[in-house]
N, C-alpha and C. Protein backbone atom coordinates (compact mmCIF):
# COMPACT_ATOMS: atom_id res chain seq x y z
N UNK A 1 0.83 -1.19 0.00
CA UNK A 1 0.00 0.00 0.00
C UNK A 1 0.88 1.25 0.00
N UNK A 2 0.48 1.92 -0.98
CA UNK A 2 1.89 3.16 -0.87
C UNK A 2 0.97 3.91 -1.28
N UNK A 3 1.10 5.73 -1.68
CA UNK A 3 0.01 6.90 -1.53
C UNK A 3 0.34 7.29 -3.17
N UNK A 4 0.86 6.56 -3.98
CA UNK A 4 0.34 6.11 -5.36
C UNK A 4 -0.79 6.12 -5.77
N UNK A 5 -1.70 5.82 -5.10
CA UNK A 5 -2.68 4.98 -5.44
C UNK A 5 -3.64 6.09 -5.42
N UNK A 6 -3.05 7.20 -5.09
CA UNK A 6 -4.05 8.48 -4.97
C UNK A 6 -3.55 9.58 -5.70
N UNK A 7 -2.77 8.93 -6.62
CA UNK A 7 -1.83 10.17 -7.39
C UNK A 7 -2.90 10.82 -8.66
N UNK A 8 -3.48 10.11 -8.93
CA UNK A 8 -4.50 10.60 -10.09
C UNK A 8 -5.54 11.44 -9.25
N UNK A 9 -6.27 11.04 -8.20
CA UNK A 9 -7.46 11.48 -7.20
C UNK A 9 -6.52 12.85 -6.87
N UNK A 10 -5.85 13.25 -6.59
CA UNK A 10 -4.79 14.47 -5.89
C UNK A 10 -4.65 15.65 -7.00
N UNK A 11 -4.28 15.08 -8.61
CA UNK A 11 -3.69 15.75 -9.43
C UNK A 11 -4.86 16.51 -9.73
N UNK A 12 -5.99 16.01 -9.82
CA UNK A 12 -7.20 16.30 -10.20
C UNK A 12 -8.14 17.66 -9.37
N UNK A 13 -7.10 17.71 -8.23
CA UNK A 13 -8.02 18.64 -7.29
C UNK A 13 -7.12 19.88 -6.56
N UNK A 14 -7.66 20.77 -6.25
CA UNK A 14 -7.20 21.79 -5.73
C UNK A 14 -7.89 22.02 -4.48
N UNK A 15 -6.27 21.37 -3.28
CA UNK A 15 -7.29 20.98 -2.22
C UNK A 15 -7.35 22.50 -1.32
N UNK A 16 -6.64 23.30 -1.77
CA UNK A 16 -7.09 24.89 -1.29
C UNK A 16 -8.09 25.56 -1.36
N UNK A 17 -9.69 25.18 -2.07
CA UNK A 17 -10.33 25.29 -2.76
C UNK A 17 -11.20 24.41 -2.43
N UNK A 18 -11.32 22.76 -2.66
CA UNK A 18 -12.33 22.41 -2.70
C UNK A 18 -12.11 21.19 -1.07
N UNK A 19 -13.21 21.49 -0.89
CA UNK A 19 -13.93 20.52 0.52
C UNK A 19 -13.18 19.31 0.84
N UNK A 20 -13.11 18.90 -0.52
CA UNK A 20 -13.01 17.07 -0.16
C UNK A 20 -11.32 17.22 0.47
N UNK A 21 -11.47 15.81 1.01
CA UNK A 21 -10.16 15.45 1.90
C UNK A 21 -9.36 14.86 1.04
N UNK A 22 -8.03 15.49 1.31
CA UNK A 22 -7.03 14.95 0.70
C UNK A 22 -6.08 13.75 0.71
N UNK A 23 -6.23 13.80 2.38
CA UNK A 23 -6.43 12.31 2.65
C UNK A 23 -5.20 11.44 2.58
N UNK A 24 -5.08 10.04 2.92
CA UNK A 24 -3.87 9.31 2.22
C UNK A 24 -4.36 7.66 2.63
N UNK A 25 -3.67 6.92 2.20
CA UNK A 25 -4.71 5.73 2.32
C UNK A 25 -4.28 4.64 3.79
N UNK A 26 -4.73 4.06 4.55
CA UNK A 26 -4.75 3.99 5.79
C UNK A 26 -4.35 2.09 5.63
N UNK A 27 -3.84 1.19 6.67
CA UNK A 27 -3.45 0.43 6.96
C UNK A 27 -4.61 -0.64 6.53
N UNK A 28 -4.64 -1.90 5.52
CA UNK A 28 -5.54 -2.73 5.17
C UNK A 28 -6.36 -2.96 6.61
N UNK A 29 -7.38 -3.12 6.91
CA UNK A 29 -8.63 -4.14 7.66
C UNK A 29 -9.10 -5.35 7.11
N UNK A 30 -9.33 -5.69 8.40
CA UNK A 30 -10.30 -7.32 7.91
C UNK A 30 -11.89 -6.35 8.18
N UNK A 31 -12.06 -5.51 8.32
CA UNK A 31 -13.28 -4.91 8.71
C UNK A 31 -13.35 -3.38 7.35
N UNK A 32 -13.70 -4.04 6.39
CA UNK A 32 -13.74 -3.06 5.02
C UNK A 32 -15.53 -2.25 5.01
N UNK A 33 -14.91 -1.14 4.53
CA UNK A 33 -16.39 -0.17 4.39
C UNK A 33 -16.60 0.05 2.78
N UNK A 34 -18.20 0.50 2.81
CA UNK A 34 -18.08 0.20 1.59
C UNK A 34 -19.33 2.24 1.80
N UNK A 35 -19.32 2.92 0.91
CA UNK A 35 -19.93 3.65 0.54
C UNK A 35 -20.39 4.15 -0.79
N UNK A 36 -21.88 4.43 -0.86
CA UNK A 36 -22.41 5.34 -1.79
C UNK A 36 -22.81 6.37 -2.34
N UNK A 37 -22.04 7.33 -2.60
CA UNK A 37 -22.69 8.73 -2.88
C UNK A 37 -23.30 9.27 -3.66
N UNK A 38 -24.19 10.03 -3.80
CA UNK A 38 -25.07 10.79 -4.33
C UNK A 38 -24.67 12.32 -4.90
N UNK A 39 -24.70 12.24 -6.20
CA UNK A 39 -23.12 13.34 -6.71
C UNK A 39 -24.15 14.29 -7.79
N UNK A 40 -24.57 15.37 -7.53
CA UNK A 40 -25.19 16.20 -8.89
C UNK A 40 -24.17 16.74 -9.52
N UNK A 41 -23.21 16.33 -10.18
CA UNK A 41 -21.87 16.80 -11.14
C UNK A 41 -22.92 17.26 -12.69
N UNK A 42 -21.78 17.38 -13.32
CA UNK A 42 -22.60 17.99 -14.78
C UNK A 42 -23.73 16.89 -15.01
N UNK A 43 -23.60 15.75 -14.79
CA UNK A 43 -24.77 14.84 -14.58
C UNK A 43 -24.76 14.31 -13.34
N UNK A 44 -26.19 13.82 -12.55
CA UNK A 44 -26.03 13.21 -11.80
C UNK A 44 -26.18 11.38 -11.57
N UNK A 45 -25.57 11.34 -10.81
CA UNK A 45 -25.24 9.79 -10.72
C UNK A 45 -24.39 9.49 -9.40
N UNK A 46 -24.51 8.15 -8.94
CA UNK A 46 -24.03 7.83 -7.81
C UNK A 46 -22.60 6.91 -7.33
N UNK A 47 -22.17 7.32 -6.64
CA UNK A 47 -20.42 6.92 -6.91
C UNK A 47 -20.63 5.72 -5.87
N UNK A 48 -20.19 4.76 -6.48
CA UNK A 48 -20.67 3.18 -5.78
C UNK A 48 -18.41 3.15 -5.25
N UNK A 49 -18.56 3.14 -3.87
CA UNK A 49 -17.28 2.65 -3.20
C UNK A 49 -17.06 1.46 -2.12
N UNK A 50 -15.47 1.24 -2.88
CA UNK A 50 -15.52 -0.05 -1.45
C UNK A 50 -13.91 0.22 -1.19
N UNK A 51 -13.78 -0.23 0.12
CA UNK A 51 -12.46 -0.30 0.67
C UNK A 51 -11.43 -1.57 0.40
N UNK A 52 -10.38 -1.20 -0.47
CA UNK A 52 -9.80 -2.29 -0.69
C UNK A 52 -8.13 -1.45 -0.55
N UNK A 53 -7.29 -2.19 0.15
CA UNK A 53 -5.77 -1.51 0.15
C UNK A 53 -5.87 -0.28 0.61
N UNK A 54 -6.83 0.03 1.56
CA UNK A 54 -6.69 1.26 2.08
C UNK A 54 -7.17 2.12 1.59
N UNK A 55 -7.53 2.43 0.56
CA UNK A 55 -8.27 3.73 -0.11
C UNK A 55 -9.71 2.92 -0.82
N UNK A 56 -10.52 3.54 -1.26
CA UNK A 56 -11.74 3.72 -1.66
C UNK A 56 -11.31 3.20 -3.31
N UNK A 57 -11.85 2.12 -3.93
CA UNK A 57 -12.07 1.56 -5.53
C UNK A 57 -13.06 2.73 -5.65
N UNK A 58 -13.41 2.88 -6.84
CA UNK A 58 -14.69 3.60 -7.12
C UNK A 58 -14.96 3.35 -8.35
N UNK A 59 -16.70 3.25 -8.38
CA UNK A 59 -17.08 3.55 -9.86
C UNK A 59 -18.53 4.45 -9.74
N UNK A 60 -18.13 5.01 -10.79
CA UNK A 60 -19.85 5.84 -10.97
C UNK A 60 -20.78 5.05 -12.04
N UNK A 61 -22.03 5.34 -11.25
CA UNK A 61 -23.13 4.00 -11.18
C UNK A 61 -24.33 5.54 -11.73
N UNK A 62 -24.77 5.65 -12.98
CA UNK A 62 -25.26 6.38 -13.53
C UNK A 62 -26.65 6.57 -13.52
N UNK A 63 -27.19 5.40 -13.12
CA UNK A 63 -28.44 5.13 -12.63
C UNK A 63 -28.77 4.62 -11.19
N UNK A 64 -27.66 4.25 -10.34
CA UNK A 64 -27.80 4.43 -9.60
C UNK A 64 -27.76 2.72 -9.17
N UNK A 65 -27.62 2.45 -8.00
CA UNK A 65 -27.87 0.82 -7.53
C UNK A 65 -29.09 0.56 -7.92
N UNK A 66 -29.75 -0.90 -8.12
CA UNK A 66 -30.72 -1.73 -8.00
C UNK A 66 -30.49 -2.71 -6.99
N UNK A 67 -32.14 -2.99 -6.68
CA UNK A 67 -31.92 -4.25 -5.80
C UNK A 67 -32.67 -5.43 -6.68
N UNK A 68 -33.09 -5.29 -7.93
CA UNK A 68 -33.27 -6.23 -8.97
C UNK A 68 -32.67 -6.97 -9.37
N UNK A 69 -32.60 -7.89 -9.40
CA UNK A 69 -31.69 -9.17 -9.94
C UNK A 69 -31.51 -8.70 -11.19
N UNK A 70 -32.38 -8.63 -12.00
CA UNK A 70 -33.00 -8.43 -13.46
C UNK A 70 -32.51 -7.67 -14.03
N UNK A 71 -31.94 -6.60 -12.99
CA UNK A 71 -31.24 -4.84 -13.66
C UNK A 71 -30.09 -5.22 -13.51
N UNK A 72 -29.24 -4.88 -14.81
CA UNK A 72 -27.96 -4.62 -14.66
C UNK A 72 -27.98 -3.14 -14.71
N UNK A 73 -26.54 -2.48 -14.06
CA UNK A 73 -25.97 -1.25 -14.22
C UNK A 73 -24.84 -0.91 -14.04
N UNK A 74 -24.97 0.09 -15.44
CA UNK A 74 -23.31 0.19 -15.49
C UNK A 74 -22.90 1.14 -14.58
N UNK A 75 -21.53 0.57 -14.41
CA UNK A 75 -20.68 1.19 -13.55
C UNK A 75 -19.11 1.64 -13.90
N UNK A 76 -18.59 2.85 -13.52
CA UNK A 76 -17.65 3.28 -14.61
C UNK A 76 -16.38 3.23 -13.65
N UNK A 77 -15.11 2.56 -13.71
CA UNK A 77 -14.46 2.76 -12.94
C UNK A 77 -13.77 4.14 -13.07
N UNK A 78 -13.43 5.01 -11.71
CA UNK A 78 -13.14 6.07 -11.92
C UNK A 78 -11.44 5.81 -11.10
N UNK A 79 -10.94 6.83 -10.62
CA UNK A 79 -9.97 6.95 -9.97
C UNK A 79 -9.82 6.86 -7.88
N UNK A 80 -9.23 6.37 -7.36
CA UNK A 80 -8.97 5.77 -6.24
C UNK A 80 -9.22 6.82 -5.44
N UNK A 81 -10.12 6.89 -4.38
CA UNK A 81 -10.45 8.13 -3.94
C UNK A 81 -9.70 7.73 -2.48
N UNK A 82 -9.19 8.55 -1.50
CA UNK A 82 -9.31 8.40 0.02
C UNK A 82 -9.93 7.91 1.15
N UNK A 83 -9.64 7.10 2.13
CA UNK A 83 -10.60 6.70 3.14
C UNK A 83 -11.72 7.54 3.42
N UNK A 84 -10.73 8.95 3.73
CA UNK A 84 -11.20 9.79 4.74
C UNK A 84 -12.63 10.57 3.71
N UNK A 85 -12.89 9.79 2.29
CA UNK A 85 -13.88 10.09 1.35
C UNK A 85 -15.10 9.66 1.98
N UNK A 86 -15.35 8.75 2.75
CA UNK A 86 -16.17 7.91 2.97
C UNK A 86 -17.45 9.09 3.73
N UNK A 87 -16.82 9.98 4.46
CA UNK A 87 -17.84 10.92 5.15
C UNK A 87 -17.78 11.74 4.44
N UNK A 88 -17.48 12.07 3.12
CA UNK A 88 -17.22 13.64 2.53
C UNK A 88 -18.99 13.87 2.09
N UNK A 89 -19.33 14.91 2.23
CA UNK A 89 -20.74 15.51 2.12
C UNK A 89 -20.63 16.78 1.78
N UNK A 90 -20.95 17.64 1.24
CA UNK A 90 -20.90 19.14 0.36
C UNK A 90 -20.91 19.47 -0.61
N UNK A 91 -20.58 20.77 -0.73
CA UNK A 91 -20.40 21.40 -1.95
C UNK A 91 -18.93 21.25 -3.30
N UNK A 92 -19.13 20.91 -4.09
CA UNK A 92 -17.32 20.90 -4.41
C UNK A 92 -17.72 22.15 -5.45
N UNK A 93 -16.85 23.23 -5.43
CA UNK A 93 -16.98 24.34 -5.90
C UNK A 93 -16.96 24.62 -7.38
N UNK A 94 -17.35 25.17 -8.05
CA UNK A 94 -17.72 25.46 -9.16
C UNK A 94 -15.99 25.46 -9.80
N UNK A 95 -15.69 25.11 -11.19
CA UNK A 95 -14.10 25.19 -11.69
C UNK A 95 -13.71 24.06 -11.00
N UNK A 96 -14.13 23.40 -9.97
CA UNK A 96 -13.27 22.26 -9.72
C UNK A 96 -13.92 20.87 -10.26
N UNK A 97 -12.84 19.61 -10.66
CA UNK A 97 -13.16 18.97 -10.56
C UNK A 97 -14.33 18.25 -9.85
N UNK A 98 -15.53 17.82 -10.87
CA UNK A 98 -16.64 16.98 -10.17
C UNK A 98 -17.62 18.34 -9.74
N UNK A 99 -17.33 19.42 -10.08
CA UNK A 99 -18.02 20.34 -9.73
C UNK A 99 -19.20 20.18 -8.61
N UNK A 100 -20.23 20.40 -8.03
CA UNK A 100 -21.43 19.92 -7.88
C UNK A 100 -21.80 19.22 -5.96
N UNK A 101 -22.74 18.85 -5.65
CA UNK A 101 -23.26 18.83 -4.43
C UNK A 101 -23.24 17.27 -3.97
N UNK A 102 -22.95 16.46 -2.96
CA UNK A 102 -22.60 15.46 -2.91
C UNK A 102 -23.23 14.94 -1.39
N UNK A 103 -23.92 13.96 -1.30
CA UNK A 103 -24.10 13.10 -0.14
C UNK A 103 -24.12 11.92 0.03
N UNK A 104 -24.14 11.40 1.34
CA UNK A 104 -23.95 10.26 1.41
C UNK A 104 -24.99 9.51 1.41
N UNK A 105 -25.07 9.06 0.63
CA UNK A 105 -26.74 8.30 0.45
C UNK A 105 -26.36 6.95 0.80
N UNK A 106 -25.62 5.98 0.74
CA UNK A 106 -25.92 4.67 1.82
C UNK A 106 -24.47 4.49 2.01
N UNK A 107 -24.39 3.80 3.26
CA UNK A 107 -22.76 3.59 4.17
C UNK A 107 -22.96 2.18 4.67
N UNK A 108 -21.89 1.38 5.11
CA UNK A 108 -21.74 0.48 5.55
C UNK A 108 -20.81 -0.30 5.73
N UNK A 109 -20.86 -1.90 6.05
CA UNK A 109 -19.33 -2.92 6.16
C UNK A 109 -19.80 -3.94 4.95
N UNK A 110 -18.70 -4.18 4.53
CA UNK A 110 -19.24 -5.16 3.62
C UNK A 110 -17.81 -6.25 3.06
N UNK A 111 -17.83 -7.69 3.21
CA UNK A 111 -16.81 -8.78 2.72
C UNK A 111 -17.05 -9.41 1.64
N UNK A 112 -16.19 -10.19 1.40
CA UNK A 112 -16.55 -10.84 -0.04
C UNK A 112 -17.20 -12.21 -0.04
N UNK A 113 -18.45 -12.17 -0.24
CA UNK A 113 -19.04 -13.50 -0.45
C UNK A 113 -17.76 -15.16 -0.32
N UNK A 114 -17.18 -14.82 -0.44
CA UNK A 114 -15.99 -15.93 -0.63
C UNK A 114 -14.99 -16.30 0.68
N UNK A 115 -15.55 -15.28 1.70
CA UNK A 115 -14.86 -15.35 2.69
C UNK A 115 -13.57 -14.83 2.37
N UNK A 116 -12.48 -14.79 3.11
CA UNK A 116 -11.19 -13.86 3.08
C UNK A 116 -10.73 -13.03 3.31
N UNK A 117 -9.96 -12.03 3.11
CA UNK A 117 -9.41 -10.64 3.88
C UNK A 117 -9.43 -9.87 2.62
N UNK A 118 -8.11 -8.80 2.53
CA UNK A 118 -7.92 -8.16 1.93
C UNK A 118 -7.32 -8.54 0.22
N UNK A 119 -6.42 -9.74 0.56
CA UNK A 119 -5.96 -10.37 -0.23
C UNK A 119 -6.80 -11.06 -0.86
N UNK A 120 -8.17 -11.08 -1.01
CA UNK A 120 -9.15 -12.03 -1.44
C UNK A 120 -10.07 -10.71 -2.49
N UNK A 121 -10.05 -9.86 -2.03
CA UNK A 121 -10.77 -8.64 -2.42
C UNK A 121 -9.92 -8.48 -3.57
N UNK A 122 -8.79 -7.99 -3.21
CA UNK A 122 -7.53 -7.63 -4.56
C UNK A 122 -7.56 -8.55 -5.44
N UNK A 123 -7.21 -9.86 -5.65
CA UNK A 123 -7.49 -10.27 -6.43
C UNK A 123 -8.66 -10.53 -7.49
N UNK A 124 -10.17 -10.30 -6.54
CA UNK A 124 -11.28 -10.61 -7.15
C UNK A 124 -11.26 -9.50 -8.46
N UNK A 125 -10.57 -8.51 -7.75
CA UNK A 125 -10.68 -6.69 -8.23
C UNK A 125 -10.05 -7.00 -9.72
N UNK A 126 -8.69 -7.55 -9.20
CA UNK A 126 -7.86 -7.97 -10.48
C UNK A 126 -8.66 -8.76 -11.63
N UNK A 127 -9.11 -10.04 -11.52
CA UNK A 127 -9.80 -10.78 -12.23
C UNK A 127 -11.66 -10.21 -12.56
N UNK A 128 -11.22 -8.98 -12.50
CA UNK A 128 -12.40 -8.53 -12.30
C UNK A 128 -14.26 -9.26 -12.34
N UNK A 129 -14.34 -9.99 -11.63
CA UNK A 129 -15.52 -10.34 -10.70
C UNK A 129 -15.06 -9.89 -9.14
N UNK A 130 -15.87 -9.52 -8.67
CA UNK A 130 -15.82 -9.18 -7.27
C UNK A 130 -17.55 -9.57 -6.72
N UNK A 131 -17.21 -10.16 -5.78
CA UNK A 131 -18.79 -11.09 -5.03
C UNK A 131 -18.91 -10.46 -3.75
N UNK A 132 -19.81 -9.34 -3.57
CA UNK A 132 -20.19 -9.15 -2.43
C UNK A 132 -20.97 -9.17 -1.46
N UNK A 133 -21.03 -9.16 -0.17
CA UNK A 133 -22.33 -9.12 1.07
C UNK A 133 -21.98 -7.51 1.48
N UNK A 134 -22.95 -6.64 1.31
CA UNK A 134 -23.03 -5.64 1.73
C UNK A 134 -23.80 -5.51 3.28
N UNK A 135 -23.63 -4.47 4.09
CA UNK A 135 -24.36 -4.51 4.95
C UNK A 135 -24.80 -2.75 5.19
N UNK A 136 -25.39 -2.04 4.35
CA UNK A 136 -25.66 -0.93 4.52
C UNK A 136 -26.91 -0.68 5.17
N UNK A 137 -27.37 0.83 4.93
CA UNK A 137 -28.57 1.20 5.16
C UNK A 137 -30.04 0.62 4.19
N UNK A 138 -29.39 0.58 2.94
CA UNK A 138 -30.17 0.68 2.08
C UNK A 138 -29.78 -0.65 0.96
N UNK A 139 -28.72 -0.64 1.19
CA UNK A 139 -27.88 -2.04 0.15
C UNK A 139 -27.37 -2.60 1.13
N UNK A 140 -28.07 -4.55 1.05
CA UNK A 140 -28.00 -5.42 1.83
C UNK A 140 -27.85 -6.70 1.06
N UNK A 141 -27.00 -7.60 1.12
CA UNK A 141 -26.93 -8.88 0.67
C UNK A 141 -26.01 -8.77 -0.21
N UNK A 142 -26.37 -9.88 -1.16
CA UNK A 142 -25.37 -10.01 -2.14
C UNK A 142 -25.16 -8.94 -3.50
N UNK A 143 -24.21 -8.62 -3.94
CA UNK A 143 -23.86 -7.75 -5.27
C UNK A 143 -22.49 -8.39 -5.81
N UNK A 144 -22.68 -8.63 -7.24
CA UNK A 144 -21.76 -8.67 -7.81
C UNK A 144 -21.20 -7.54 -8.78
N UNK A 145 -19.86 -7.28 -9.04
CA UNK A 145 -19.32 -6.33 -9.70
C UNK A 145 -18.91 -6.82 -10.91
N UNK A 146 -18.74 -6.96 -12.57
CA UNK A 146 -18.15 -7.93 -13.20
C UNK A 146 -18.02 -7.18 -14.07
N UNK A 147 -16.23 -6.95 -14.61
CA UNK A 147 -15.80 -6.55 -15.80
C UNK A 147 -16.00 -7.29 -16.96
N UNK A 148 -16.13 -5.60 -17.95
CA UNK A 148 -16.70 -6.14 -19.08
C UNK A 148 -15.53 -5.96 -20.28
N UNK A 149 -15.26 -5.78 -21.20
CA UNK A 149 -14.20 -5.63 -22.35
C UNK A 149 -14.01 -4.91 -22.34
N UNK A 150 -14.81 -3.38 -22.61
CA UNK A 150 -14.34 -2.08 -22.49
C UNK A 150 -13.87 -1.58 -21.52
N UNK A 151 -12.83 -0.99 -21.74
CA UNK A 151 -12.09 -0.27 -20.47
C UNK A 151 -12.62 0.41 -19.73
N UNK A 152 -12.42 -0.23 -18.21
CA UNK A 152 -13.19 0.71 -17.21
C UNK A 152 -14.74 0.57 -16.93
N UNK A 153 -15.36 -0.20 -17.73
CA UNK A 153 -16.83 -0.02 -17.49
C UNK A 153 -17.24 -1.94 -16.84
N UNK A 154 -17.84 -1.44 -15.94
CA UNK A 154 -18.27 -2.88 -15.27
C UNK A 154 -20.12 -3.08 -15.17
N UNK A 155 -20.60 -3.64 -15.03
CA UNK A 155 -21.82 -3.70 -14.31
C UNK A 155 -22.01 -4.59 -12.68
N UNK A 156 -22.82 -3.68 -12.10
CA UNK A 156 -22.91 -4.32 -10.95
C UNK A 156 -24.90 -4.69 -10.53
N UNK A 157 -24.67 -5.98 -10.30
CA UNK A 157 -25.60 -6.69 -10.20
C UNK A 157 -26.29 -7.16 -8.95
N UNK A 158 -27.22 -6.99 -8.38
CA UNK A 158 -28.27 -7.88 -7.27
C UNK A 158 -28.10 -9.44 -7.21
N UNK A 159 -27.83 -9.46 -6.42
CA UNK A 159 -27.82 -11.52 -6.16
C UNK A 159 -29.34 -11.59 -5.62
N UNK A 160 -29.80 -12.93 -6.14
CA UNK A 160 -31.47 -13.54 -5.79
C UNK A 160 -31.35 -13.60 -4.58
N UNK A 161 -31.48 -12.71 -3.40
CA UNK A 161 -31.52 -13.00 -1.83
C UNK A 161 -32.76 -12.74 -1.25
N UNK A 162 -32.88 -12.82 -0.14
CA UNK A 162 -33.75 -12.51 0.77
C UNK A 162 -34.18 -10.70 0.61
N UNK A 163 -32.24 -9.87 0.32
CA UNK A 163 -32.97 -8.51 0.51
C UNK A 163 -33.53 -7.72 -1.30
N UNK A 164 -33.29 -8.60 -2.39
CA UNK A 164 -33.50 -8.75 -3.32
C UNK A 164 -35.18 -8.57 -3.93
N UNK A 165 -35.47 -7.18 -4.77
CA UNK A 165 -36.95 -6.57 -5.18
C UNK A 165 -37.32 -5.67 -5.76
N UNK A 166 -38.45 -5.39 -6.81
CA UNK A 166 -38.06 -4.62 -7.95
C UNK A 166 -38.64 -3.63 -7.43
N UNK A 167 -38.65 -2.92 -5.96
CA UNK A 167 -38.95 -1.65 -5.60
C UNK A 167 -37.56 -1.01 -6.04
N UNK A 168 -37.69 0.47 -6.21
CA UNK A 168 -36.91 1.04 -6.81
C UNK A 168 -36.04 2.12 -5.64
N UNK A 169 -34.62 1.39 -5.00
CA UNK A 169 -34.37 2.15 -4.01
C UNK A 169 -33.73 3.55 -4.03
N UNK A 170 -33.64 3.34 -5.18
CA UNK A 170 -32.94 5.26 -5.58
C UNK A 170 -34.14 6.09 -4.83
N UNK A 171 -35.64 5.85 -4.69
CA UNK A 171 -36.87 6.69 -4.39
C UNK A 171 -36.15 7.12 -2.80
N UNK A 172 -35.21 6.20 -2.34
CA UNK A 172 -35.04 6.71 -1.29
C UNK A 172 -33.75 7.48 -1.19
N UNK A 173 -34.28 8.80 -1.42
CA UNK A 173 -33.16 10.04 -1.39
C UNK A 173 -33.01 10.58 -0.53
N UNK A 174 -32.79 10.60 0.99
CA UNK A 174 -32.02 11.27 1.86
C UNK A 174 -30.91 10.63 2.39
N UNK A 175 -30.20 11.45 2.64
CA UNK A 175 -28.55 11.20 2.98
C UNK A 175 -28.97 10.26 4.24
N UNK A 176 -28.41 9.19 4.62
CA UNK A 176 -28.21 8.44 6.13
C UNK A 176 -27.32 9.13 6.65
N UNK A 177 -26.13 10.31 6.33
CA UNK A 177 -25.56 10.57 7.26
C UNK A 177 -26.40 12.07 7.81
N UNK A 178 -27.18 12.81 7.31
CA UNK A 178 -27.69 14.29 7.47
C UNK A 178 -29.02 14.09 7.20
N UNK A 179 -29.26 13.00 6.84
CA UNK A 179 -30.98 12.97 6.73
C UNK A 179 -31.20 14.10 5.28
N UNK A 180 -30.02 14.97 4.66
CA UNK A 180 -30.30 15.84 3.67
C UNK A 180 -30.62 15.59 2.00
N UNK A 181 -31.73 15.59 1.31
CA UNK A 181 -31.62 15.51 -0.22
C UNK A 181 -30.65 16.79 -0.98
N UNK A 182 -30.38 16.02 -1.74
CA UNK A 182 -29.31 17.27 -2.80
C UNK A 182 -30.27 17.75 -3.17
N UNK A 183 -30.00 19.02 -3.56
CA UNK A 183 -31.10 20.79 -3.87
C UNK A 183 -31.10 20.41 -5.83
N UNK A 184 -32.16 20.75 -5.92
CA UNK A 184 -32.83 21.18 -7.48
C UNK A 184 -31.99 21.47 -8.05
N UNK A 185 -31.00 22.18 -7.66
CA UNK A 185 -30.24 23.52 -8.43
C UNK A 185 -28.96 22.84 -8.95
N UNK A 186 -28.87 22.97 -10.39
CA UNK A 186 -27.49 22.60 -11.02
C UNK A 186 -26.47 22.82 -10.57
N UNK A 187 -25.51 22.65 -10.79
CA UNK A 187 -23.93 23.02 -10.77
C UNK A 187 -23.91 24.27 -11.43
N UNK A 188 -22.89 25.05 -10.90
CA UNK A 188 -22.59 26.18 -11.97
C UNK A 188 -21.44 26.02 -12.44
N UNK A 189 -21.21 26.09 -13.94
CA UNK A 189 -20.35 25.88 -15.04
C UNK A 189 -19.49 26.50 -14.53
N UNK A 190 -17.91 25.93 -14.75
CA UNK A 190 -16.92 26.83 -14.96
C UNK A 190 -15.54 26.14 -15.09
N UNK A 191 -14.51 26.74 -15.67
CA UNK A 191 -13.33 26.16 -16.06
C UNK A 191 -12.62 25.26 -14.98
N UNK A 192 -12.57 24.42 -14.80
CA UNK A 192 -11.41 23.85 -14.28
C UNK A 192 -10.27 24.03 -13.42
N UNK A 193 -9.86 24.26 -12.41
CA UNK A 193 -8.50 24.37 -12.18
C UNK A 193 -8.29 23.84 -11.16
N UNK A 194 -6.75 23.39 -11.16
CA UNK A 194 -5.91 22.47 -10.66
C UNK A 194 -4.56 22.98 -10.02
N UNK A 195 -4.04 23.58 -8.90
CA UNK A 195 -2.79 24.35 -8.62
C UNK A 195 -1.86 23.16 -8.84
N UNK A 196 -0.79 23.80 -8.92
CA UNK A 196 0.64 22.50 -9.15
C UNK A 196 1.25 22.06 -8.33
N UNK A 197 0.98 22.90 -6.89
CA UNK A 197 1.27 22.60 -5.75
C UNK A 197 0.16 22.62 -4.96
N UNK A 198 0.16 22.24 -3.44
CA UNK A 198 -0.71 21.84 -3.00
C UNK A 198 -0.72 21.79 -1.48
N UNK A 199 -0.91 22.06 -0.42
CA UNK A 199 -0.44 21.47 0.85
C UNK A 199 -1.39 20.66 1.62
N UNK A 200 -0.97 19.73 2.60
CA UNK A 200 -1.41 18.90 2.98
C UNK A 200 -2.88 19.30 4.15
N UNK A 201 -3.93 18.97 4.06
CA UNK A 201 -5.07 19.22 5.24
C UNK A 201 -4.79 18.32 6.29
N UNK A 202 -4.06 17.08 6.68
CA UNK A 202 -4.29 16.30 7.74
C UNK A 202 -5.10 15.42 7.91
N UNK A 203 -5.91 14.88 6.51
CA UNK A 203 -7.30 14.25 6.66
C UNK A 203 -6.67 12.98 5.69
């Protein structure tokens, strides 16, 4: 585990400027978290995370989780975000990366159907299938993750369980950590920027 793994997530942001934590990635667990956020960026869509090697995998999930067997959805792998991502909730300022308003819409622990640690996760990641038991607010049981040919894009799928049903859980939009829905109101457009240097927040 080395702070590599956050070199793309870092380059991307100007942490003088915007909210999110800069973070660095923290000592493997046998006790992995998994989070979902709720992101109004130039589009909105929901950033599906899990803890693997210390920092946050991520993909953005455009429609959002299902608990349908039946639904697939795609999911886009993005870049390795920070532990300390897992509570991030706010505003990310207009010109920055991801522009737009962000909550935490479901949190939790979650292992790999297969039993194992960390070393069981990494590899699944590698061979891309990954088999999970979630244990959130809102996402419970089994999910699978499974790469597809095109680069970066996976779908993640409902296993036939007990918490498995074609109610539609996106309807449930308030944050579990603030009880807050993201506001009507778009993002406001604006260029980009990225300083070349940067100093550290402590998070």
């Amino acid at each position: 585990m080395t702070t590599n793994l956050l070199t793309a997530y870092r380059k991307k942001r100007d942490f003088g400027t915007t909210p999110e934590p800069e973070g660095k990635p923290r000592r493997a667990s046998r006790r992995h978290v998994f989070v979902v956020q709720k992101h109004r960026a130039s589009h909105l869509h929901y950033d599906f995370r899990l803890e693997i090697d210390g920092v946050l995998k991520s993909w953005a999930v455009p429609k959002g989780p299902s608990l349908d067997p039946a639904v697939r959805r795609l999911a886009v792998q993005v870049e390795d975000h920070p532990y300390a991502y897992r509570n991030f909730e706010g505003e990310i300022p207009a010109g920055q990366y991801g522009a737009g308003e962000v909550i935490v819409w479901d949190r939790g622990t979650y292992r790999s159907a297969h039993g194992g640690d960390n070393a069981t996760l990494r590899s699944e990641l590698r061979k891309g299938a990954l088999h999970l038991l979630l244990r959130g607010k809102k996402l419970r049981g089994g999910f699978s993750l499974v790469r597809l040919k095109r680069p970066r894009q996976w779908l993640l799928i409902k296993k036939r369980d007990a918490f498995a049903t074609e109610r539609d859980i996106t309807g449930n939009n308030r944050s579990v950590k603030s009880g807050r829905r993201l506001s009507d109101r778009k993002p406001t457009r604006g260029k980009t920027r990225v300083r070349s240097t940067r100093r550290s927040r402590g998070r």
